[in-house]
PDB file of N, CA and C in Angstrom:
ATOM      1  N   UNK A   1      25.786  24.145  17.388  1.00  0.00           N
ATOM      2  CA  UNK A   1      24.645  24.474  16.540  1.00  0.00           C
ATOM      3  C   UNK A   1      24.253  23.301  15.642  1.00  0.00           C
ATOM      4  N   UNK A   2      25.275  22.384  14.894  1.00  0.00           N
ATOM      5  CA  UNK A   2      25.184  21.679  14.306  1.00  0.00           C
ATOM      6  C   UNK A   2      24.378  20.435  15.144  1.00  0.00           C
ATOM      7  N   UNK A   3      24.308  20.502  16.415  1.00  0.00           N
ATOM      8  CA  UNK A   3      23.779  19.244  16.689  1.00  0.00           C
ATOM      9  C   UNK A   3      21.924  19.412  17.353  1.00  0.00           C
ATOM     10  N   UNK A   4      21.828  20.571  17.181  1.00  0.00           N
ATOM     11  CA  UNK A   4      20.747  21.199  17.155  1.00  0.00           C
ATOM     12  C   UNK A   4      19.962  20.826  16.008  1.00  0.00           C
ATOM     13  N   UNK A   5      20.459  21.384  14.886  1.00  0.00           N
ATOM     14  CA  UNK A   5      19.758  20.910  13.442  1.00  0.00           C
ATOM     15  C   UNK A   5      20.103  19.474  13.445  1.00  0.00           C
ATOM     16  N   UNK A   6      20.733  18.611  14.067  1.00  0.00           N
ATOM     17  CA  UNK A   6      20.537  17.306  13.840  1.00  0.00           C
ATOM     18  C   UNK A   6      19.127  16.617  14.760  1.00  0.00           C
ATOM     19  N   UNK A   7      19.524  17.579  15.712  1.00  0.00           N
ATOM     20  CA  UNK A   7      18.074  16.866  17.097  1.00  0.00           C
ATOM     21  C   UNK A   7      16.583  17.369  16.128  1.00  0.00           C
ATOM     22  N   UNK A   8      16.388  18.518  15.475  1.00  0.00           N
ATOM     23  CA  UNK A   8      15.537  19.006  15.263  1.00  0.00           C
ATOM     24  C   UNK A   8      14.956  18.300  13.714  1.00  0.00           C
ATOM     25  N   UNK A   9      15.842  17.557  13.233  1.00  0.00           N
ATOM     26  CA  UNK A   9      15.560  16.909  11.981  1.00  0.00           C
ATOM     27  C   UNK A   9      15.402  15.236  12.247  1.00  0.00           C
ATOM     28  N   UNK A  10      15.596  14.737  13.194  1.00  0.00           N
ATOM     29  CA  UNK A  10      15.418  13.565  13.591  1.00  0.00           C
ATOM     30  C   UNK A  10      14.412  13.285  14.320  1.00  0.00           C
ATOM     31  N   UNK A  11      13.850  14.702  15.144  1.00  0.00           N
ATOM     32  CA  UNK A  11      12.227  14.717  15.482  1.00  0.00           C
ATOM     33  C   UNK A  11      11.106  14.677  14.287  1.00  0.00           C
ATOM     34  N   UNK A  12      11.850  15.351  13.418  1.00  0.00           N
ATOM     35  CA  UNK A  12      10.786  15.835  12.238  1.00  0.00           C
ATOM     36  C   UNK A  12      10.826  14.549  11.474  1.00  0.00           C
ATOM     37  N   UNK A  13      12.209  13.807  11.197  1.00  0.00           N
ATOM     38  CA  UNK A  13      11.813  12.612  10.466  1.00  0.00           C
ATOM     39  C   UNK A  13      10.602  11.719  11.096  1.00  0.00           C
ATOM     40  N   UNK A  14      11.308  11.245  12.534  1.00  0.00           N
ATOM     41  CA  UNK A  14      10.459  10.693  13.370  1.00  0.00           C
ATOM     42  C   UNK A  14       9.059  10.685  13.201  1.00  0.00           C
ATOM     43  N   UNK A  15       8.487  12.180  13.679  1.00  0.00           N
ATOM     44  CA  UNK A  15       7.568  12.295  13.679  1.00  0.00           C
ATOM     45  C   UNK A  15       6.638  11.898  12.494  1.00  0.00           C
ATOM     46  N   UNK A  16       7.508  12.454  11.059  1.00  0.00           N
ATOM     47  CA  UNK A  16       6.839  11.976   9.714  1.00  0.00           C
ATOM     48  C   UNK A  16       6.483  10.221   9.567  1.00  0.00           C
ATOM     49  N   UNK A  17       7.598   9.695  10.354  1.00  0.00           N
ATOM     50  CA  UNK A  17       7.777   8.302  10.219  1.00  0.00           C
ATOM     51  C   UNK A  17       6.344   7.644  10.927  1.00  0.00           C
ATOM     52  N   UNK A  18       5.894   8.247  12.263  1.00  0.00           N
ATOM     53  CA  UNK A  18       4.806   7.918  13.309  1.00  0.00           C
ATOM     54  C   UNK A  18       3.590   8.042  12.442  1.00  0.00           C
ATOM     55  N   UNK A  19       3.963   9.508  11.635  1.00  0.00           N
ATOM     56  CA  UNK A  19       2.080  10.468  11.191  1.00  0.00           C
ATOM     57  C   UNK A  19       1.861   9.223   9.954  1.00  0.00           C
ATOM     58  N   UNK A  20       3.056   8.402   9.349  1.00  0.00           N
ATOM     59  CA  UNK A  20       2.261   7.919   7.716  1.00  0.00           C
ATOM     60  C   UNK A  20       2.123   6.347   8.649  1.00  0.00           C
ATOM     61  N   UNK A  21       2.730   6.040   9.492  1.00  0.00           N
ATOM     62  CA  UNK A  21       2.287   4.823  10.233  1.00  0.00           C
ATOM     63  C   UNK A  21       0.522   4.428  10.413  1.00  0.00           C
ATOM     64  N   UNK A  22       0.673   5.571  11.601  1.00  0.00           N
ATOM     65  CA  UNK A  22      -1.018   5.928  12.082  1.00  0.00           C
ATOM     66  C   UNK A  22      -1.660   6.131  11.025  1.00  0.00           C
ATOM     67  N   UNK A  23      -1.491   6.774   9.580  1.00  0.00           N
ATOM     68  CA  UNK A  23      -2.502   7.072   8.151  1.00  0.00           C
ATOM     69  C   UNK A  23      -2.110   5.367   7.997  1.00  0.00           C
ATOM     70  N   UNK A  24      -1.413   4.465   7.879  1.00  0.00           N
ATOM     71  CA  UNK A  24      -1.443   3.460   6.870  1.00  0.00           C
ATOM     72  C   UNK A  24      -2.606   2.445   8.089  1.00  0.00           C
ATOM     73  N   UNK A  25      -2.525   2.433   8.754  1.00  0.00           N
ATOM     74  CA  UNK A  25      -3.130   1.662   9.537  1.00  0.00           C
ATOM     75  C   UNK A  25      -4.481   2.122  10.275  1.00  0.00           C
ATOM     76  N   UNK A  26      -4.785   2.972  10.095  1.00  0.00           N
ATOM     77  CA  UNK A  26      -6.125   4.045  10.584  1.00  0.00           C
ATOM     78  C   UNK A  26      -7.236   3.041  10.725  1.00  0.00           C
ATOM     79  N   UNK A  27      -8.077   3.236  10.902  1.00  0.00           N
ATOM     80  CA  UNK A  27      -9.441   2.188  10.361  1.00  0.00           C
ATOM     81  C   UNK A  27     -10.001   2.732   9.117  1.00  0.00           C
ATOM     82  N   UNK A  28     -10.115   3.839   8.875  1.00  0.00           N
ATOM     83  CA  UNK A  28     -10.364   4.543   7.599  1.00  0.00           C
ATOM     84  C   UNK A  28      -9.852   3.496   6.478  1.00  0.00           C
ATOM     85  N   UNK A  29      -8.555   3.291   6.809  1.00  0.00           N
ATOM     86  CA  UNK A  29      -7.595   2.674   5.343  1.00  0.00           C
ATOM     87  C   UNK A  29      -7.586   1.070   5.293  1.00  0.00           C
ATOM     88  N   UNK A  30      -8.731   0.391   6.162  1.00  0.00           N
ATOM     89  CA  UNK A  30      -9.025  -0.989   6.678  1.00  0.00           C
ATOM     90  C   UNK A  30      -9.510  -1.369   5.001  1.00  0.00           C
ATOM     91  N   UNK A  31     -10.404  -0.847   4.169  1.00  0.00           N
ATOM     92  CA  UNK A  31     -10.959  -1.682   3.101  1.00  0.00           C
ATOM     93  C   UNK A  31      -9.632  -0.997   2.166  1.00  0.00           C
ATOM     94  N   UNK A  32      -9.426  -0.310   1.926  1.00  0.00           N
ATOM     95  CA  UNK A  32      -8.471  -0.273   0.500  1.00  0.00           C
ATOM     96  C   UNK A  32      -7.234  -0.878   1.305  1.00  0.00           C
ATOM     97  N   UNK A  33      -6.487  -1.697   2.202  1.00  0.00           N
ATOM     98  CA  UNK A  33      -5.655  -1.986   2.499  1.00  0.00           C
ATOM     99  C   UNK A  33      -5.932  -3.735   2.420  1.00  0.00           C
ATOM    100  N   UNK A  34      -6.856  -4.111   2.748  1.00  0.00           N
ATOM    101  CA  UNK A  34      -7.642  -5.582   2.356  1.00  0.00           C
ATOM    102  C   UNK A  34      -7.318  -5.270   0.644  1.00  0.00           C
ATOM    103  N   UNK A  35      -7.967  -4.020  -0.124  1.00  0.00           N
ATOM    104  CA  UNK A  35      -7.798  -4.610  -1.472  1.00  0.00           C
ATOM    105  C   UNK A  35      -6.663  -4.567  -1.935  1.00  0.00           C
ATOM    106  N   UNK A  36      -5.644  -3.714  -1.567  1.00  0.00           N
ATOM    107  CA  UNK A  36      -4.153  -3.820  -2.106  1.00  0.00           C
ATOM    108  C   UNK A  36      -3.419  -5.477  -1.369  1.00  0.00           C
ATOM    109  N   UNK A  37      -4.289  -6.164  -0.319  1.00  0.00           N
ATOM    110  CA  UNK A  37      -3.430  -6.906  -0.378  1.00  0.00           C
ATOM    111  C   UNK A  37      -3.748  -8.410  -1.364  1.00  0.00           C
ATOM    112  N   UNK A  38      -4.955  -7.980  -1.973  1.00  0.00           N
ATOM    113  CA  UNK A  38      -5.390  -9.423  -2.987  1.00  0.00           C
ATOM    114  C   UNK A  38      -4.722  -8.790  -4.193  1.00  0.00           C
ATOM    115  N   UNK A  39      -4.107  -7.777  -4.272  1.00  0.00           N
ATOM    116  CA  UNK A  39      -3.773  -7.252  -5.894  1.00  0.00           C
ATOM    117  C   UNK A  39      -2.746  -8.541  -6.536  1.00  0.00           C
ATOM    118  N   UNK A  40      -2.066  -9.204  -6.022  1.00  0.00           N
ATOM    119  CA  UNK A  40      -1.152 -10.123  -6.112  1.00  0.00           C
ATOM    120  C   UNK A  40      -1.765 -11.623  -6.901  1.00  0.00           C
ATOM    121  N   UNK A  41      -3.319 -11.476  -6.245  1.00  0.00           N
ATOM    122  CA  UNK A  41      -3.959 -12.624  -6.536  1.00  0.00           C
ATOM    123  C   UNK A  41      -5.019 -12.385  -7.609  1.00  0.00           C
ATOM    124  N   UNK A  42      -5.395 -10.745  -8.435  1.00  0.00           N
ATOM    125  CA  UNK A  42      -6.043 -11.104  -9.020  1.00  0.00           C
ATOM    126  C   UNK A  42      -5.835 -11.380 -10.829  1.00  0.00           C
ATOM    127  N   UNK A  43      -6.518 -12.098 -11.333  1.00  0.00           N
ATOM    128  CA  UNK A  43      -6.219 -12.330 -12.931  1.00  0.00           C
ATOM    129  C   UNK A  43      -7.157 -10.481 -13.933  1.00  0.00           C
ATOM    130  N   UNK A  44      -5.968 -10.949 -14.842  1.00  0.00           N
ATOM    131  CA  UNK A  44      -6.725 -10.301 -15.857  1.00  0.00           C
ATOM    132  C   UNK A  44      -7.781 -10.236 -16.385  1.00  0.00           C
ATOM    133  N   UNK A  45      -8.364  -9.068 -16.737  1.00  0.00           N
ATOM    134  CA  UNK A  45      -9.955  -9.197 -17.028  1.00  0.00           C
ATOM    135  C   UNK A  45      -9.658 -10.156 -18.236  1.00  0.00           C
ATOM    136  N   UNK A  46      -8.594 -10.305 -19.585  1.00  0.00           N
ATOM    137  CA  UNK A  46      -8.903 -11.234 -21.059  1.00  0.00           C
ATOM    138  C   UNK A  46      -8.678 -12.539 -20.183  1.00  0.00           C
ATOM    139  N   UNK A  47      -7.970 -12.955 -18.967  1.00  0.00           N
ATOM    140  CA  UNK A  47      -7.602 -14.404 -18.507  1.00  0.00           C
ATOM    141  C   UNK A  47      -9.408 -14.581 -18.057  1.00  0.00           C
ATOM    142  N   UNK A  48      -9.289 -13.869 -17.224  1.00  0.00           N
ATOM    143  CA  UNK A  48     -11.009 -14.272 -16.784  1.00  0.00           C
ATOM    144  C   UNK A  48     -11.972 -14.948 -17.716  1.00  0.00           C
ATOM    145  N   UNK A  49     -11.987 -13.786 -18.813  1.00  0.00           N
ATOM    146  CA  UNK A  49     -12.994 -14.213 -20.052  1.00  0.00           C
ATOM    147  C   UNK A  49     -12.369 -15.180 -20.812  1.00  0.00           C
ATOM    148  N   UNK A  50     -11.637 -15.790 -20.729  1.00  0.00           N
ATOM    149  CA  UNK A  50     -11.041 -17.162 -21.411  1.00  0.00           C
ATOM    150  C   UNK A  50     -11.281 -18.379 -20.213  1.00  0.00           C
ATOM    151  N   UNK A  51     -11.195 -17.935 -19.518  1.00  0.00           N
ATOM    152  CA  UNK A  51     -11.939 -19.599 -18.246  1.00  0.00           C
ATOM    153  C   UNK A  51     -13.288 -19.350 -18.580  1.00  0.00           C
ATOM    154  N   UNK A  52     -13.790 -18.027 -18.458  1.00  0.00           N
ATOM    155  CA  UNK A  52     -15.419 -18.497 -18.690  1.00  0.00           C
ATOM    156  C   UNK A  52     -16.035 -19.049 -19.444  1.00  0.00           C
ATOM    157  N   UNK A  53     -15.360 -18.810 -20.852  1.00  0.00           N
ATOM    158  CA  UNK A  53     -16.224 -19.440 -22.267  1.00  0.00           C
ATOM    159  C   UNK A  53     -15.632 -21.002 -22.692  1.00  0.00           C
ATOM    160  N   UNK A  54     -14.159 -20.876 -21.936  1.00  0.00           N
ATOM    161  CA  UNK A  54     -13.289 -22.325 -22.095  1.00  0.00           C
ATOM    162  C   UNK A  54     -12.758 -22.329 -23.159  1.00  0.00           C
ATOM    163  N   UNK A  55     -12.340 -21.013 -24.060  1.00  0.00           N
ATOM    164  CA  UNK A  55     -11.607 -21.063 -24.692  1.00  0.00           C
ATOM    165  C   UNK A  55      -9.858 -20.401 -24.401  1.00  0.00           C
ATOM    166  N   UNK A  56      -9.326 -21.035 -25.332  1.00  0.00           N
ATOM    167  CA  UNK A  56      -7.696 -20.156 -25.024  1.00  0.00           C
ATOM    168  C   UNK A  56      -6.997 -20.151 -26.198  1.00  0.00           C
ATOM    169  N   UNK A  57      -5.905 -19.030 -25.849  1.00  0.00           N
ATOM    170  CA  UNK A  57      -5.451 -18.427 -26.921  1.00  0.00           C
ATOM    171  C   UNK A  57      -4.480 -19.395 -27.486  1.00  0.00           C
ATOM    172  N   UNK A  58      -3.957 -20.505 -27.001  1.00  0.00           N
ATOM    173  CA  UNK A  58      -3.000 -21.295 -27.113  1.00  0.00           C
ATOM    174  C   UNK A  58      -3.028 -22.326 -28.107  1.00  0.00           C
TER     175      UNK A  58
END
């Protein structure tokens, strides 16, 4: 019995593992997946407004 509930929970992981694959990669999730990957690169809105005017806090 025990290896029953093991087969039957290793489909279900599985399967969970396949269903958030196919959602992360969809075409649907093509533009918010482009923007999570510049999140790394963008500045703060106060850094921004300190290059623009050329002043700094320093």
């Amino acid at each position: 019995m025990l290896g029953v509930i093991n087969g039957v929970m290793t489909v279900l992981a599985l399967t969970t593992f396949v269903g958030i694959v196919w959602w992360a990669w969809s075409a649907h999730r093509a533009e918010a997946n482009r923007q999570a990957a510049m999140l790394p690169f963008a500045l703060p809105e106060e850094y921004q407004n300190d290059k623009n005017t050329g002043e700094s806090n320093e």
